[in-house]
C-alpha atoms as a PDB file:
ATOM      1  CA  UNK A   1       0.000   0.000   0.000  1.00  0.00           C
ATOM      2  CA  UNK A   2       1.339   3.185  -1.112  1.00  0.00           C
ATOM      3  CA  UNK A   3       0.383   5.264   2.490  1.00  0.00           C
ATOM      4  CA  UNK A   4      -2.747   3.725   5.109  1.00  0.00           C
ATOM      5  CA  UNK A   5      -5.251   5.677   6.812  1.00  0.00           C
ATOM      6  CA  UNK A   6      -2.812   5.882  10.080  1.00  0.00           C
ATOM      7  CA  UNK A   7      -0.827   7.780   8.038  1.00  0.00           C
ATOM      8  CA  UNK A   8      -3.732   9.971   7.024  1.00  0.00           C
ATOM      9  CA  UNK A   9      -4.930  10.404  10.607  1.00  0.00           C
ATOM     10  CA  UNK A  10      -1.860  11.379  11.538  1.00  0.00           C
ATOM     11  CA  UNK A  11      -0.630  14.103   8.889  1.00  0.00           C
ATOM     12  CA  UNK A  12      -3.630  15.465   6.835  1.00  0.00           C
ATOM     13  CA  UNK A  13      -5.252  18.540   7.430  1.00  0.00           C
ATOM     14  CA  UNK A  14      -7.892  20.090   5.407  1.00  0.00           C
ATOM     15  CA  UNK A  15      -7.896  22.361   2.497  1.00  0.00           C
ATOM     16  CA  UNK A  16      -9.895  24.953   3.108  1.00  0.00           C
ATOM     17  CA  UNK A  17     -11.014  28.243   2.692  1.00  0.00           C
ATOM     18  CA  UNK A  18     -10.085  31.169   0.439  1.00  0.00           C
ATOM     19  CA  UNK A  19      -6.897  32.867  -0.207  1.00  0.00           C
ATOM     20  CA  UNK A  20      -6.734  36.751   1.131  1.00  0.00           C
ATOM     21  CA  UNK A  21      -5.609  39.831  -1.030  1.00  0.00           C
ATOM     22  CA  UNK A  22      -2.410  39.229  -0.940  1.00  0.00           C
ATOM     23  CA  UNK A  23      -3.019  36.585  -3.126  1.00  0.00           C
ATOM     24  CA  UNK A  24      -4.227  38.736  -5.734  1.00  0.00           C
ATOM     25  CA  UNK A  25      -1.153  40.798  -4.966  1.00  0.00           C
ATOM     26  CA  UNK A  26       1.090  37.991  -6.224  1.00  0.00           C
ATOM     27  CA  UNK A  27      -0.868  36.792  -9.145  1.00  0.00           C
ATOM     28  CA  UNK A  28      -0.303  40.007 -10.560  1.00  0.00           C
ATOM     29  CA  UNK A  29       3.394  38.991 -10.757  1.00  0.00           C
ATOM     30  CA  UNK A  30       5.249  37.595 -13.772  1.00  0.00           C
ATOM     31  CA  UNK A  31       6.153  34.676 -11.908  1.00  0.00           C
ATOM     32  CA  UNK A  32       2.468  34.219 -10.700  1.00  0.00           C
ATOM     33  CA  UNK A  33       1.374  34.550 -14.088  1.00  0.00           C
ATOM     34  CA  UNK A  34       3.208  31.813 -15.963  1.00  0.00           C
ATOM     35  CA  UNK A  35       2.913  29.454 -13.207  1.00  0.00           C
ATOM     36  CA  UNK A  36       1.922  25.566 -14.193  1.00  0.00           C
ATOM     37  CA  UNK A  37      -1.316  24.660 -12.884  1.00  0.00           C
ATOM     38  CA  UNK A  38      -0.596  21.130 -10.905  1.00  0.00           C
ATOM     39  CA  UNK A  39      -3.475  19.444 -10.328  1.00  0.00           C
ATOM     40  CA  UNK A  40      -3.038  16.640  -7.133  1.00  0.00           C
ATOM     41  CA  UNK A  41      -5.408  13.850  -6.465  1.00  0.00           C
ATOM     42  CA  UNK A  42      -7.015  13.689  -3.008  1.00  0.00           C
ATOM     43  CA  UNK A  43      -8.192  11.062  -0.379  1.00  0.00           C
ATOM     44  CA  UNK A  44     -12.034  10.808   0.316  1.00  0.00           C
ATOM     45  CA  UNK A  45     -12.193   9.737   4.285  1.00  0.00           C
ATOM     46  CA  UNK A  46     -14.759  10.274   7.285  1.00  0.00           C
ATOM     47  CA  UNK A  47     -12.907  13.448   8.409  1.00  0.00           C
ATOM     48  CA  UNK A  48     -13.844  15.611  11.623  1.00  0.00           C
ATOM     49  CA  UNK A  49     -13.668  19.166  12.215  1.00  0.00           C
ATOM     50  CA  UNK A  50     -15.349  20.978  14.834  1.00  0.00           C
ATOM     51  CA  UNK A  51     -18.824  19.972  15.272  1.00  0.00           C
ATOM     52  CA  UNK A  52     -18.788  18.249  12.056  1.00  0.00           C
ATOM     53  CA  UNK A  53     -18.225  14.588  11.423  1.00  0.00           C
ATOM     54  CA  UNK A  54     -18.681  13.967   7.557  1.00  0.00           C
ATOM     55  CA  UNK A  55     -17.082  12.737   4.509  1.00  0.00           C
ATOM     56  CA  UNK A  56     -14.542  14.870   2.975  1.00  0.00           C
ATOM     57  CA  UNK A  57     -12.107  15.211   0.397  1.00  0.00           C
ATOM     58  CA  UNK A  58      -8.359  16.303   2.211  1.00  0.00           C
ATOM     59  CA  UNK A  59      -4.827  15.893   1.851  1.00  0.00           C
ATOM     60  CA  UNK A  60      -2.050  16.827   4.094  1.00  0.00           C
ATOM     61  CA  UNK A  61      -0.580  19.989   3.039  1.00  0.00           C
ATOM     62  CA  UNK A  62       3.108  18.805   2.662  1.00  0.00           C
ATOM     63  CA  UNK A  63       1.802  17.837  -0.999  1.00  0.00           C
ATOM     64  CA  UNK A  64       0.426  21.578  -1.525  1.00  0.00           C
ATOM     65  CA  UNK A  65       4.116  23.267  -0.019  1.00  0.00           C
ATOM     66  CA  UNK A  66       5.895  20.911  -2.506  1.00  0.00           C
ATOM     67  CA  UNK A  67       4.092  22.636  -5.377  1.00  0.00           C
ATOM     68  CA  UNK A  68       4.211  25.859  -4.405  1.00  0.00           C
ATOM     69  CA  UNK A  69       7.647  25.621  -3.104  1.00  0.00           C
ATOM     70  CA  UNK A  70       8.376  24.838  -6.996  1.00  0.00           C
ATOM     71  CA  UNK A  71       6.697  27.206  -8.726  1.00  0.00           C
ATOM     72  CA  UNK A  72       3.605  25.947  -9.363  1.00  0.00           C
ATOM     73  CA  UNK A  73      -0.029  26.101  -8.571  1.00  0.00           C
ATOM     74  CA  UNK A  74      -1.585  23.506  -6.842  1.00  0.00           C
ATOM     75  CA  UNK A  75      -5.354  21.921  -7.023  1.00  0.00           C
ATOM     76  CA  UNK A  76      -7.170  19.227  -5.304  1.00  0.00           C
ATOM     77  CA  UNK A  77      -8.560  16.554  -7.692  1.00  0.00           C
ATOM     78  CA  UNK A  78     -11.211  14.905  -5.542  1.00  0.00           C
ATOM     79  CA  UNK A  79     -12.138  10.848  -6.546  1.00  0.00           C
ATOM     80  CA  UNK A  80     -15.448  11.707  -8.297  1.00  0.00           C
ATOM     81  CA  UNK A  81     -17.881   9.766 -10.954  1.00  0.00           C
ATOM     82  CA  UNK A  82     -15.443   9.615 -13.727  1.00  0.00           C
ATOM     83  CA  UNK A  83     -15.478   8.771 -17.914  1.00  0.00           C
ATOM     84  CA  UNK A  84     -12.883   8.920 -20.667  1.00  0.00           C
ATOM     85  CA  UNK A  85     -14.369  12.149 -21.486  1.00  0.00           C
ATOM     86  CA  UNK A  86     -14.525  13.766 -17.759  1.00  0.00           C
ATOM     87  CA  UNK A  87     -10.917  12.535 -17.321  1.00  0.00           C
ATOM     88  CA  UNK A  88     -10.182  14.407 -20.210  1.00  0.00           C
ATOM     89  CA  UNK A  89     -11.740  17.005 -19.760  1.00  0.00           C
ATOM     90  CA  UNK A  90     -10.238  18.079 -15.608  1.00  0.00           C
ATOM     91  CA  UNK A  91      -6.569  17.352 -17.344  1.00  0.00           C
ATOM     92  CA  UNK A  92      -7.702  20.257 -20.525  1.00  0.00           C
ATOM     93  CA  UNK A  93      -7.621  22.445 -17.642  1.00  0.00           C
ATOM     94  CA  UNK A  94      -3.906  21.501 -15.962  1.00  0.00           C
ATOM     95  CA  UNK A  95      -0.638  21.439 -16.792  1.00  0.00           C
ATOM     96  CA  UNK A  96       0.584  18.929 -15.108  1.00  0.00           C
ATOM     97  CA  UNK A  97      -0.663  15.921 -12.664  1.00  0.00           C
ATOM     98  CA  UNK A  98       0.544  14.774  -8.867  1.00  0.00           C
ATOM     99  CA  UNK A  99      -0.863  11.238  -7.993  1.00  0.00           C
ATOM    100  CA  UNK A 100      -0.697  11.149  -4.324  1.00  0.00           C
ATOM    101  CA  UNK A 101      -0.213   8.028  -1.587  1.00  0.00           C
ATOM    102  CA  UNK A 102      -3.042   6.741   0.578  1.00  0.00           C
ATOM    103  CA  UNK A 103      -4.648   3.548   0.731  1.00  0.00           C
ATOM    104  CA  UNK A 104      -4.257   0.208  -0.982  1.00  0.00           C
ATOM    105  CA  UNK A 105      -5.535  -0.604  -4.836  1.00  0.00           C
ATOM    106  CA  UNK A 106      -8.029  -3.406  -5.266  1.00  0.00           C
ATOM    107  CA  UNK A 107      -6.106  -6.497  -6.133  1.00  0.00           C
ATOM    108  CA  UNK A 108      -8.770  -7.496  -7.989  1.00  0.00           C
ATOM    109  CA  UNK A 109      -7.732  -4.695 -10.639  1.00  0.00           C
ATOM    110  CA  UNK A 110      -3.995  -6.923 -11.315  1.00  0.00           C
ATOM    111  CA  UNK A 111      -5.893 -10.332 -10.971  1.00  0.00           C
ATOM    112  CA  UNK A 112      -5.389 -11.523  -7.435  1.00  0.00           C
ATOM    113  CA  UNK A 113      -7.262 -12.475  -4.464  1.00  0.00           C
ATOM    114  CA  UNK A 114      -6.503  -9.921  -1.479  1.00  0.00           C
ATOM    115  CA  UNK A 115      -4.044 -10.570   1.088  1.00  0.00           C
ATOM    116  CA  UNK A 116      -5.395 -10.344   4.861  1.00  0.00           C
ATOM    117  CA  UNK A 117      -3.290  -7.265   5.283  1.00  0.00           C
ATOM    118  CA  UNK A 118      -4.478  -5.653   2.149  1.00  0.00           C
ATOM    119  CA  UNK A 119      -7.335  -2.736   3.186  1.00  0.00           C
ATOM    120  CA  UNK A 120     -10.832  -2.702   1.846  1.00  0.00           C
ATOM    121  CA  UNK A 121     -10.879  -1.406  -2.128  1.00  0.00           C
ATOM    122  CA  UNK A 122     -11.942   2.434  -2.449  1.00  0.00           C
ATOM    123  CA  UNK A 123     -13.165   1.842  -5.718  1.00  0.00           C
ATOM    124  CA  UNK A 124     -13.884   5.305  -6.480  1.00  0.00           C
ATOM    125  CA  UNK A 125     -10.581   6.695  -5.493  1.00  0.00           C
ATOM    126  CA  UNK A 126      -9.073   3.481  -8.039  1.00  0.00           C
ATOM    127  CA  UNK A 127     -11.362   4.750 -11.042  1.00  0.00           C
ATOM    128  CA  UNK A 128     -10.963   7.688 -10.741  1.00  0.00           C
ATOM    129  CA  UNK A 129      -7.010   7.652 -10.585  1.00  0.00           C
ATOM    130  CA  UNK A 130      -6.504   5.239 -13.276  1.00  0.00           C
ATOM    131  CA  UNK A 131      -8.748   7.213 -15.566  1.00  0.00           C
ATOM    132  CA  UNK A 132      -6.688  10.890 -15.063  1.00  0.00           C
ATOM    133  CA  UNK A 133      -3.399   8.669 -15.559  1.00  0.00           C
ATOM    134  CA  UNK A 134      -4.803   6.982 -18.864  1.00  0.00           C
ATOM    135  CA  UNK A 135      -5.767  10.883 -19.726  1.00  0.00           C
ATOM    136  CA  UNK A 136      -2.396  12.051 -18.837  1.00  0.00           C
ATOM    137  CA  UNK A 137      -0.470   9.484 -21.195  1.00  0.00           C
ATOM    138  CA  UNK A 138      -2.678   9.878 -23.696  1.00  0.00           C
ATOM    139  CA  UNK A 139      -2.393  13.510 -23.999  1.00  0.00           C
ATOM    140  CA  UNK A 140       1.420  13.401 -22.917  1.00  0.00           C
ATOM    141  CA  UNK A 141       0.875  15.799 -19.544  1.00  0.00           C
ATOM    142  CA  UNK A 142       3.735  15.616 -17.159  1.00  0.00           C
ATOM    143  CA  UNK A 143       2.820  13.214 -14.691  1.00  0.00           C
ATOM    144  CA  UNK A 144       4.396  12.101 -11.130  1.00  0.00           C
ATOM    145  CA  UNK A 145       2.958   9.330  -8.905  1.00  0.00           C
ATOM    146  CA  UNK A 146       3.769   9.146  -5.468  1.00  0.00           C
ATOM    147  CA  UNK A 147       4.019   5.941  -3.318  1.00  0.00           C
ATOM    148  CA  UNK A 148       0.085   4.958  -4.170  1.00  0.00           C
ATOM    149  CA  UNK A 149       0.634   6.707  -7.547  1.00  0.00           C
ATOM    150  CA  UNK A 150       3.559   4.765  -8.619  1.00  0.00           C
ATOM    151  CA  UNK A 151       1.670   2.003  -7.489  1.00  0.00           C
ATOM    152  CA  UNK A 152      -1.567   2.928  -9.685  1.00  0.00           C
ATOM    153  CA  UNK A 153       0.249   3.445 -12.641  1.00  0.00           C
ATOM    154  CA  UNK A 154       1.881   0.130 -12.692  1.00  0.00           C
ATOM    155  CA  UNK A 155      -1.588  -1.706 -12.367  1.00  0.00           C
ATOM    156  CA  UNK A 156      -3.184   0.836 -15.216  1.00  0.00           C
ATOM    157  CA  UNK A 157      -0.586  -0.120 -17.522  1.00  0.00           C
ATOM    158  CA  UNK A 158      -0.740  -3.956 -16.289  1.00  0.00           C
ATOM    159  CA  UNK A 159       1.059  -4.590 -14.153  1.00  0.00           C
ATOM    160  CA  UNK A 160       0.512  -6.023 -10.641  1.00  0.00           C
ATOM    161  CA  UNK A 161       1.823  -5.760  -6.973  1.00  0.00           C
ATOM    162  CA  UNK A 162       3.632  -7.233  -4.075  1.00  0.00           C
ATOM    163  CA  UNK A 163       0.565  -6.869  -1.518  1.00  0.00           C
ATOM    164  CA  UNK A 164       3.034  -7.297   1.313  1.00  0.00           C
ATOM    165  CA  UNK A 165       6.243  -6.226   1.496  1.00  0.00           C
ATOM    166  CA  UNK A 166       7.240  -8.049   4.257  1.00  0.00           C
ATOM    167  CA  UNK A 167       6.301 -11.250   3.392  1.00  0.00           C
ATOM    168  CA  UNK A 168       9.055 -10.611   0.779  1.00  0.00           C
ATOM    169  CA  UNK A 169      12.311  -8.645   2.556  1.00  0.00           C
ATOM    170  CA  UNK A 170      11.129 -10.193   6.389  1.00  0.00           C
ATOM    171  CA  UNK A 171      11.358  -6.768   7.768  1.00  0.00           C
ATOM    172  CA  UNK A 172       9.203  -3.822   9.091  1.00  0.00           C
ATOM    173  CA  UNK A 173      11.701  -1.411   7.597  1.00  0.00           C
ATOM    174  CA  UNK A 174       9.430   0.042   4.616  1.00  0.00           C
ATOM    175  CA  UNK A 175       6.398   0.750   7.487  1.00  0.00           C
ATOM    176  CA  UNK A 176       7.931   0.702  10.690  1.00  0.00           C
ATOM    177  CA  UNK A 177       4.754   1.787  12.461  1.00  0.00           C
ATOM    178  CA  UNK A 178       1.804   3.818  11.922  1.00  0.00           C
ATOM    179  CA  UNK A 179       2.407   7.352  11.205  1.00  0.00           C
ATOM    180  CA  UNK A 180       6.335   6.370  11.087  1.00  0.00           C
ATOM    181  CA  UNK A 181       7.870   6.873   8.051  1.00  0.00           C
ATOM    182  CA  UNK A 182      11.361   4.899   7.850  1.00  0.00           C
ATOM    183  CA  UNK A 183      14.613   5.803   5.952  1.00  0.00           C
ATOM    184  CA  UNK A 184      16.162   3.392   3.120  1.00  0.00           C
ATOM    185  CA  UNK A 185      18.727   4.099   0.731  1.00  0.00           C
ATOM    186  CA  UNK A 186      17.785   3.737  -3.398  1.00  0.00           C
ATOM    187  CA  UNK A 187      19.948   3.388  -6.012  1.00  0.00           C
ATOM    188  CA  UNK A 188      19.259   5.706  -9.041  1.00  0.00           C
ATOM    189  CA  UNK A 189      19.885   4.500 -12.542  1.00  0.00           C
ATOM    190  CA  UNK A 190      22.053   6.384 -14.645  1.00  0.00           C
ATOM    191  CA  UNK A 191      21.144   8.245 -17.416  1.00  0.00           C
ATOM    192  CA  UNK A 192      17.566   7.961 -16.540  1.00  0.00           C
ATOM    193  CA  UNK A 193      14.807  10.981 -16.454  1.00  0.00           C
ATOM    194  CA  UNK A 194      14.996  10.214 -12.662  1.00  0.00           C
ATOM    195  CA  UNK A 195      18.795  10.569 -12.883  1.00  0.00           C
ATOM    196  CA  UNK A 196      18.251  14.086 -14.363  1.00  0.00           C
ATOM    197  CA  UNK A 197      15.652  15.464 -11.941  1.00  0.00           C
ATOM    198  CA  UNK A 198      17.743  14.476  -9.259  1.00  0.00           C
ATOM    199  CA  UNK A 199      21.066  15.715 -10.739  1.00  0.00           C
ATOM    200  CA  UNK A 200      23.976  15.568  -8.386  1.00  0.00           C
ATOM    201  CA  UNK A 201      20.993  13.104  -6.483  1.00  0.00           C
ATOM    202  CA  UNK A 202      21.968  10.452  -8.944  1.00  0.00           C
ATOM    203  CA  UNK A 203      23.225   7.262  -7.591  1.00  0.00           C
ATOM    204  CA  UNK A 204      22.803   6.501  -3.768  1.00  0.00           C
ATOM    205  CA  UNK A 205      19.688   9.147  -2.425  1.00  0.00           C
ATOM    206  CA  UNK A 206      17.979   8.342   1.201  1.00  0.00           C
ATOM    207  CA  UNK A 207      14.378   8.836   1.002  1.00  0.00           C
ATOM    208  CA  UNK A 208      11.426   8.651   3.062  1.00  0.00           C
ATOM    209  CA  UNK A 209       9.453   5.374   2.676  1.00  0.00           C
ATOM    210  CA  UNK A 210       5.559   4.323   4.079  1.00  0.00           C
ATOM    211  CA  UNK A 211       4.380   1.547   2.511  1.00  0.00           C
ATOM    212  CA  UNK A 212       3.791  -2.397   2.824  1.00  0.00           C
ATOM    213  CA  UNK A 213       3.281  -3.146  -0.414  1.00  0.00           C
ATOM    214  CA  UNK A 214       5.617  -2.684  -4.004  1.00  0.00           C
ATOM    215  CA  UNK A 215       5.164  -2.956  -7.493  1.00  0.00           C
ATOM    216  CA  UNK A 216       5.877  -6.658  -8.749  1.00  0.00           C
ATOM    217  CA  UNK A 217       5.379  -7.247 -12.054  1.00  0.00           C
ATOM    218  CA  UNK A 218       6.212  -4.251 -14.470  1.00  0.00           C
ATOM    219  CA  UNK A 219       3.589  -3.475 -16.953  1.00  0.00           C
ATOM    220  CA  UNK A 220       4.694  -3.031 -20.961  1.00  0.00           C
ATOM    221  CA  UNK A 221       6.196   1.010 -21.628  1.00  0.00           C
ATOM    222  CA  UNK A 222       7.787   0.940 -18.162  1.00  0.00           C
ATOM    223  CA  UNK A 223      11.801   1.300 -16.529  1.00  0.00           C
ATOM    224  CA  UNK A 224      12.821   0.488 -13.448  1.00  0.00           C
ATOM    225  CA  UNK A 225      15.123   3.426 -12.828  1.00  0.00           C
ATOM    226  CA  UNK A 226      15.915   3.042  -9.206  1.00  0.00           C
ATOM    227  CA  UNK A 227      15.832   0.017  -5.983  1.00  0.00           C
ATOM    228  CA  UNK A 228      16.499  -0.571  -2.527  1.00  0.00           C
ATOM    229  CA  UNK A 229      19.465  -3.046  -1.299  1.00  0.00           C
ATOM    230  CA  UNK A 230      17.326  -5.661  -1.133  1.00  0.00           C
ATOM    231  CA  UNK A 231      15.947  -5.341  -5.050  1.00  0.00           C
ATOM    232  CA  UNK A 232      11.992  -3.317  -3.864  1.00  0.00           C
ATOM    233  CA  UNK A 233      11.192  -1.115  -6.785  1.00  0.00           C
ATOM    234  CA  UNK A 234      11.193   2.445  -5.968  1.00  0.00           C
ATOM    235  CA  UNK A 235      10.926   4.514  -8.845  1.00  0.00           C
ATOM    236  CA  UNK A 236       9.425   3.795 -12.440  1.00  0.00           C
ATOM    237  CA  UNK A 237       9.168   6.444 -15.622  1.00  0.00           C
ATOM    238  CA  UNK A 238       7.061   5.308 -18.220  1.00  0.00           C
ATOM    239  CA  UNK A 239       9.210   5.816 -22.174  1.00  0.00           C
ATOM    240  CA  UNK A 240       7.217   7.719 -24.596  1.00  0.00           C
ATOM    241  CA  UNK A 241       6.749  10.624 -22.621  1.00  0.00           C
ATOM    242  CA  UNK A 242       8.147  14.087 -21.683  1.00  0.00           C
ATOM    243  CA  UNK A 243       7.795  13.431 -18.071  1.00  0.00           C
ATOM    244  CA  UNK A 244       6.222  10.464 -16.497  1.00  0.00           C
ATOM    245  CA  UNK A 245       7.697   9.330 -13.631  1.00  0.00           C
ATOM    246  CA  UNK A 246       6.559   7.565 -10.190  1.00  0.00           C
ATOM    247  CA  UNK A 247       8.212   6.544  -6.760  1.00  0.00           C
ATOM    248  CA  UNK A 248       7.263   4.464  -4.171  1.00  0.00           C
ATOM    249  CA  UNK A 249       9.191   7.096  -1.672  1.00  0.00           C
ATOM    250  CA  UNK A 250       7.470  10.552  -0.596  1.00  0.00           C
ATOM    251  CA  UNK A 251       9.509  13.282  -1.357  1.00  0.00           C
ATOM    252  CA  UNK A 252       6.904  15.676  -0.380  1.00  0.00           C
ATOM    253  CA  UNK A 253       7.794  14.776   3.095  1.00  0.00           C
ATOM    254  CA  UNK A 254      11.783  16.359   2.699  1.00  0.00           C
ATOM    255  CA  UNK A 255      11.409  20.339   2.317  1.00  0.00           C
ATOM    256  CA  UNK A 256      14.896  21.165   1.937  1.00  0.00           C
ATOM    257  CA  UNK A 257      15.015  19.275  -1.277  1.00  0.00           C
ATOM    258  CA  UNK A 258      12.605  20.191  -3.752  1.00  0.00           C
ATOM    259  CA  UNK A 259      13.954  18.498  -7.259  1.00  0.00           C
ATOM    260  CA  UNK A 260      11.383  16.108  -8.093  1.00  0.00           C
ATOM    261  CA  UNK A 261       8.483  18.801  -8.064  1.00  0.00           C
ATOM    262  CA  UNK A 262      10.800  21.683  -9.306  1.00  0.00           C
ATOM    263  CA  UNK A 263      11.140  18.768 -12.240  1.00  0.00           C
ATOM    264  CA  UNK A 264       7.764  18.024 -12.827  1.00  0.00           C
ATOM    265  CA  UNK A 265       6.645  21.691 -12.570  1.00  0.00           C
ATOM    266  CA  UNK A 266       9.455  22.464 -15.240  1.00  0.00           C
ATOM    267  CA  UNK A 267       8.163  19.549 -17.412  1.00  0.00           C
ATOM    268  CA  UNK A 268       4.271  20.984 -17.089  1.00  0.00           C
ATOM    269  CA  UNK A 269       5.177  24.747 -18.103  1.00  0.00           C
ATOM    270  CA  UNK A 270       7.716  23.334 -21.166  1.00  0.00           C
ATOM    271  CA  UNK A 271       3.511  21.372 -21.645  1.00  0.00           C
ATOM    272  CA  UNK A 272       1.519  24.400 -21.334  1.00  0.00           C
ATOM    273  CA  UNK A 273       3.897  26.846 -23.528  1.00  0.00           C
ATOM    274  CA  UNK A 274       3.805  24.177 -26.295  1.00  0.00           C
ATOM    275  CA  UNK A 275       0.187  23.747 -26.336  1.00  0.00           C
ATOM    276  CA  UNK A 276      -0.501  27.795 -26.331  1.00  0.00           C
ATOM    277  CA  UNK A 277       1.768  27.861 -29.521  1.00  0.00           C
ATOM    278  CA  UNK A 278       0.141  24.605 -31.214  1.00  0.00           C
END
């Protein structure tokens, strides 16, 4: 699983509210003004807030500062009813696309029976991710998965998952606990789109890892581009396009390095200029 709802319980907050005038200051600003639009996809959980106990559509704000931090623009993309043609139609209005972590895919979308660790399906969340991602490749928008959305575009292409990682390494060490995210080291191929995001980055990076399950088999179109020690998958880019890239690490959670969002938000403005001019 790419993050599980003690991780949500732990670190979300809600997204809320409206931004004040100084807002409006800085979209007057040249920056502000060619800006990517990044949209990022969003849990749908029982969520509490004062007096209110209701379903709602959150994600912890770490996702929204790695955006912004890099330029870009950030939107929620709630799980919704979804067709070819609504998919389509949300990704006419972004520039680029952040698949976020959260709770286990239905095994029954790669084939397989579910494991007794493996949480109940959120069907809507899985349609609705898999359709934006199909969107995305088709119409060649920069794309990044994260942990969950590394995970989703592996089974959307076809291919399938290790539903629990410890059943395969015999160690903790990829979800040490709930809300504890633990530390491993990943090799980065060389050469790869990964490799350039990253730049100096390239070869041995620690990263922040939360999540008992991995991709297994590797669907047709994608590279492995980086592992742990012990062989686990942790990064993917699919060939064919100008940026598609996922990890099963959350760089979101490190603020003092920004690369793979400064990346993708370079990859979605390079998108957006050469679609104006088209």
């Amino acid at each position: 699983m790419a993050s599980n709802d003690s991780e949500q319980g732990a670190r979300t907050e809600q997204t809320r509210g409206r931004t004040g005038g100084g807002a409006d200051a800085a979209a007057a600003t040249p920056a502000a003004a060619s800006a990517p639009v990044i949209g990022i996809t969003t849990y749908l959980e029982q969520a509490q807030t004062g007096v209110w106990d209701v379903p709602a559509s959150f994600l912890p704000k770490v996702y929204l500062d790695a955006v912004t931090d890099a330029g870009g623009i950030a939107v929620l993309l709630p799980p919704q009813p979804v067709s070819p043609e609504i998919a389509r139609r949300v990704l006419r209005a972004l520039d680029g696309l952040i698949v976020a972590g959260g709770a286990d895919i239905d095994p029954a979308r790669y084939g397989q029976a579910p494991h007794p660790r493996t949480g109940a399906p959120r069907h809507d969340r899985d349609d609705w991710e898999d359709a934006l991602l199909t969107a995305a490749i088709e119409a060649e928008l920069p794309f990044l998965g994260i942990c969950r959305g590394a995970q989703m575009l592996n089974v959307a292409l076809g291919g399938t998952l290790v539903q629990h990682l410890p059943d395969l390494v015999g160690s903790e060490s990829y979800q040490p606990g709930p809300a504890v995210f633990g530390e491993v080291t990943v090799a980065v191929e060389p050469g790869s789109r990964l490799a350039a995001t990253l730049g100096d980055a390239a070869g041995a990076l620690p990263v922040h890892v939360y999540h008992h399950q991995a991709l297994d088999a590797l669907a047709p179109g994608l590279t492995v581009t980086a592992r742990t020690g012990d062989g686990v998958i942790e990064a993917v880019e699919l060939e064919g396009v100008p940026f598609g890239i996922g990890v099963q690490w959350h760089p979101e959670e490190n603020a003092a390095d920004r690369r793979m969002f400064a990346g993708l938000v370079e990859a979605a403005r390079r998108h957006r200029t050469n679609r104006t001019e088209a």
